[in-house]
Protein backbone atom coordinates (compact mmCIF):
# COMPACT_ATOMS: atom_id res chain seq x y z
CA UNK A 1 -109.29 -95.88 22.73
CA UNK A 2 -112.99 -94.86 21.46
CA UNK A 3 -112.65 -90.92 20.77
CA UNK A 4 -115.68 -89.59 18.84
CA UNK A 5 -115.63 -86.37 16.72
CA UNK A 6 -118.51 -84.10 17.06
CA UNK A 7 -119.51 -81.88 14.29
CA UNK A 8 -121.06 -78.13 15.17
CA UNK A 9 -122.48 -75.68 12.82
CA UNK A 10 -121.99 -71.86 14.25
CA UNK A 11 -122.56 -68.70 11.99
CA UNK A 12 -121.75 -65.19 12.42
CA UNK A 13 -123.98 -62.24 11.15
CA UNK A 14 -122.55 -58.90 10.12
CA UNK A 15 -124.45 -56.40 9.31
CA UNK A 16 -123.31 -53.02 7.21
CA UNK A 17 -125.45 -49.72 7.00
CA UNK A 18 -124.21 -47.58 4.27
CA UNK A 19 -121.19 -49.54 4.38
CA UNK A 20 -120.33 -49.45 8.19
CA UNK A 21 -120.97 -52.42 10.19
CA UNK A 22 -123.61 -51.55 12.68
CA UNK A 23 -124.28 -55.29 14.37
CA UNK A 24 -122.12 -58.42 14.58
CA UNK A 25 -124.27 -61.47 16.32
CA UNK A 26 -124.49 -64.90 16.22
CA UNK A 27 -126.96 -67.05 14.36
CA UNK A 28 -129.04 -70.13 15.66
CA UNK A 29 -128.95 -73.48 12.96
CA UNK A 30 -132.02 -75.10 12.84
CA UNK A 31 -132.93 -78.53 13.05
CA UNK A 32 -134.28 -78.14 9.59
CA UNK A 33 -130.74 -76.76 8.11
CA UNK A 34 -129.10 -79.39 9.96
CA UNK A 35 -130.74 -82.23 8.43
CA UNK A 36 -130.50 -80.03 4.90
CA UNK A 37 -127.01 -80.37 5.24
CA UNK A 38 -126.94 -84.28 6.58
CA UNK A 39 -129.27 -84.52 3.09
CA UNK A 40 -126.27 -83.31 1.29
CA UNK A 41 -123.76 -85.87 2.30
CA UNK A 42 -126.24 -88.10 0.88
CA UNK A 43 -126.25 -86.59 -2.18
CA UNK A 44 -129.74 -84.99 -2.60
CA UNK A 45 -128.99 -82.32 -4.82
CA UNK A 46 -132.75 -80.96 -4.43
CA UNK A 47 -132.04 -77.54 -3.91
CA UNK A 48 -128.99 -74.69 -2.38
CA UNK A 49 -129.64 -71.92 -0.16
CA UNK A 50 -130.90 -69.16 -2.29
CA UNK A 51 -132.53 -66.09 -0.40
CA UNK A 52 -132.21 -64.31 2.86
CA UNK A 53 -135.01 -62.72 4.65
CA UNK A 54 -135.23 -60.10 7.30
CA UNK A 55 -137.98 -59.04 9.51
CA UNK A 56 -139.52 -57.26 12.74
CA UNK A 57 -139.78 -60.68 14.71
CA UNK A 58 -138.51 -59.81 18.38
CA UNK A 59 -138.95 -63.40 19.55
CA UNK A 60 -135.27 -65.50 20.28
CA UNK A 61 -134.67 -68.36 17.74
CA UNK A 62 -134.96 -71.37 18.42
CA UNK A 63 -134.24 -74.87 16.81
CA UNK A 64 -137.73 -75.67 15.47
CA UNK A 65 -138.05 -72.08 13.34
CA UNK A 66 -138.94 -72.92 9.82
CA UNK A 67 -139.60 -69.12 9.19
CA UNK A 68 -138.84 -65.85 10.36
CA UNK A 69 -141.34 -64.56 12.98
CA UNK A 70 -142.51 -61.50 10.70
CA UNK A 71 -140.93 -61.50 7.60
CA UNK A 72 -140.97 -57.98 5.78
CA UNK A 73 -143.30 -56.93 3.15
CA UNK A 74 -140.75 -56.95 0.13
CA UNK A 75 -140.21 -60.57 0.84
CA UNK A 76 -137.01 -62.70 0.72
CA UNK A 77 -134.34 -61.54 -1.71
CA UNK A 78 -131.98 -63.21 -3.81
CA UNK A 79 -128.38 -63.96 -2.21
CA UNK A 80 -125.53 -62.20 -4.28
CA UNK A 81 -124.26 -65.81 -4.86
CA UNK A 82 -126.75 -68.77 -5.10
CA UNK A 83 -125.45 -71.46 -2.69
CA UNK A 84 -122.84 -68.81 -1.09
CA UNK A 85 -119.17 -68.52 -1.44
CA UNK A 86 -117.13 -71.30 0.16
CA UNK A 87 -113.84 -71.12 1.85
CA UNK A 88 -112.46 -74.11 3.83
CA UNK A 89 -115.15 -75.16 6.13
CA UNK A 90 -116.97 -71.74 6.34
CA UNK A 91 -119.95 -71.07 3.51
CA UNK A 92 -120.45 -67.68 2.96
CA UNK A 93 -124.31 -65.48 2.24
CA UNK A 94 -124.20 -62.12 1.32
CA UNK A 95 -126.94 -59.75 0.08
CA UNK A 96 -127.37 -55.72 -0.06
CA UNK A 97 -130.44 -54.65 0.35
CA UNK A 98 -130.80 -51.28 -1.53
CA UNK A 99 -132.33 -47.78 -0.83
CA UNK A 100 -136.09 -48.00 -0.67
CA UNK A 101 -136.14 -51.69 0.08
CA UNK A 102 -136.28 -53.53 3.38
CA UNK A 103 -137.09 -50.56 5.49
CA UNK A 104 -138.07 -49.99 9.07
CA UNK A 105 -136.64 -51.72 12.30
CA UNK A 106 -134.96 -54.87 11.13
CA UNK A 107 -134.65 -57.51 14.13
CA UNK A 108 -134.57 -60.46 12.54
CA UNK A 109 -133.18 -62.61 9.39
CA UNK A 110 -132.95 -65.98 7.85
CA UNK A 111 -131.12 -68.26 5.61
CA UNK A 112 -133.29 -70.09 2.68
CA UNK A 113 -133.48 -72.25 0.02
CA UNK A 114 -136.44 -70.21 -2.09
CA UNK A 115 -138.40 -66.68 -2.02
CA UNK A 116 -141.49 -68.44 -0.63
CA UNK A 117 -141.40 -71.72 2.00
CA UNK A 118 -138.32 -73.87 0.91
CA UNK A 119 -136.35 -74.53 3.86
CA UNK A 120 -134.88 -72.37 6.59
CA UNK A 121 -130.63 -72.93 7.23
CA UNK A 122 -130.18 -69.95 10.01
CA UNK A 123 -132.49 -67.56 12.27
CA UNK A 124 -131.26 -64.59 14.16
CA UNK A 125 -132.77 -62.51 16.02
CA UNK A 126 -130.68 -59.08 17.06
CA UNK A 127 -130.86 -55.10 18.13
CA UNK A 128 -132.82 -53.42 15.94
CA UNK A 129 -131.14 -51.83 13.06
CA UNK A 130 -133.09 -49.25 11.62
CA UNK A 131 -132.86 -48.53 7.93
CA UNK A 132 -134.20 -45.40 6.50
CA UNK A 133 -135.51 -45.24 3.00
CA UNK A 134 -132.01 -43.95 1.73
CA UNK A 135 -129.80 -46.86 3.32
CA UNK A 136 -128.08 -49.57 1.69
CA UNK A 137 -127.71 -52.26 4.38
CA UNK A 138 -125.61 -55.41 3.18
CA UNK A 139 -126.01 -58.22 5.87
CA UNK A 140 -122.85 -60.95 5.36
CA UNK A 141 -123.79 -64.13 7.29
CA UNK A 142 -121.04 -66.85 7.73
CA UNK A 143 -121.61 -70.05 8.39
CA UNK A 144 -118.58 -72.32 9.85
CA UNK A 145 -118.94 -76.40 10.09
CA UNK A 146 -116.39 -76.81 13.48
């Protein structure tokens, strides 16, 4: 009996305003974070996902986004851990984004592997969460290989 195993990648976006979750939604991989991750079973050690980026994009992801839609003026930041934190088959990104960064109506985010081009893991697109110049918003984004 042929029986074939097919591999997924899902993530999961949470999304904290002054440390109170305000959003939970799903993320979309895209073809170019898929074949960054088929590049890593090859061993190409060229580079691990090192910023997250959020935006005001309104338009849905969809496989061929290399780029968020309208990225916000203070650019990508740094994740908290370079490469995330692993557990079992689920990589981990977090970042906090403090007071008097990042504000306005945040619709959008993305997983990537510099502050400028690289390449894009994740897009999102989700309700807009609207952080004032005093917020601290801390997005977690969990990515599970199923």
């Amino acid at each position: 009996m042929n029986t074939q195993d097919g591999i997924a990648l899902t993530g999961k976006l949470t999304i904290s305003l002054n440390d109170e979750i305000v959003q939970e939604t799903e993320n979309l991989v895209v073809t170019a974070g898929k074949e960054w991750v088929a590049s890593r079973m090859q061993g190409v050690t060229d580079g691990v996902m090192t910023h997250m980026g959020v935006g005001t994009g309104t338009t849905a992801a969809v496989i061929a986004n290399t780029a968020l839609e309208t990225q916000h003026s203070d650019g990508r930041q740094t994740l908290t851990t370079s490469g995330g934190t692993v557990a079992g088959a689920v990589i981990t990104f977090h970042r906090t984004f403090a007071a008097g960064n990042q504000t306005g109506a945040i619709t959008e985010a993305g997983i990537f592997t510099a502050a400028t081009g690289g390449t894009m893991l994740a897009r999102t697109v989700f309700g807009v969460v609207n952080k004032g110049a005093l917020d601290t918003m801390t997005i977690s984004w969990a990515v599970t290989i199923s």
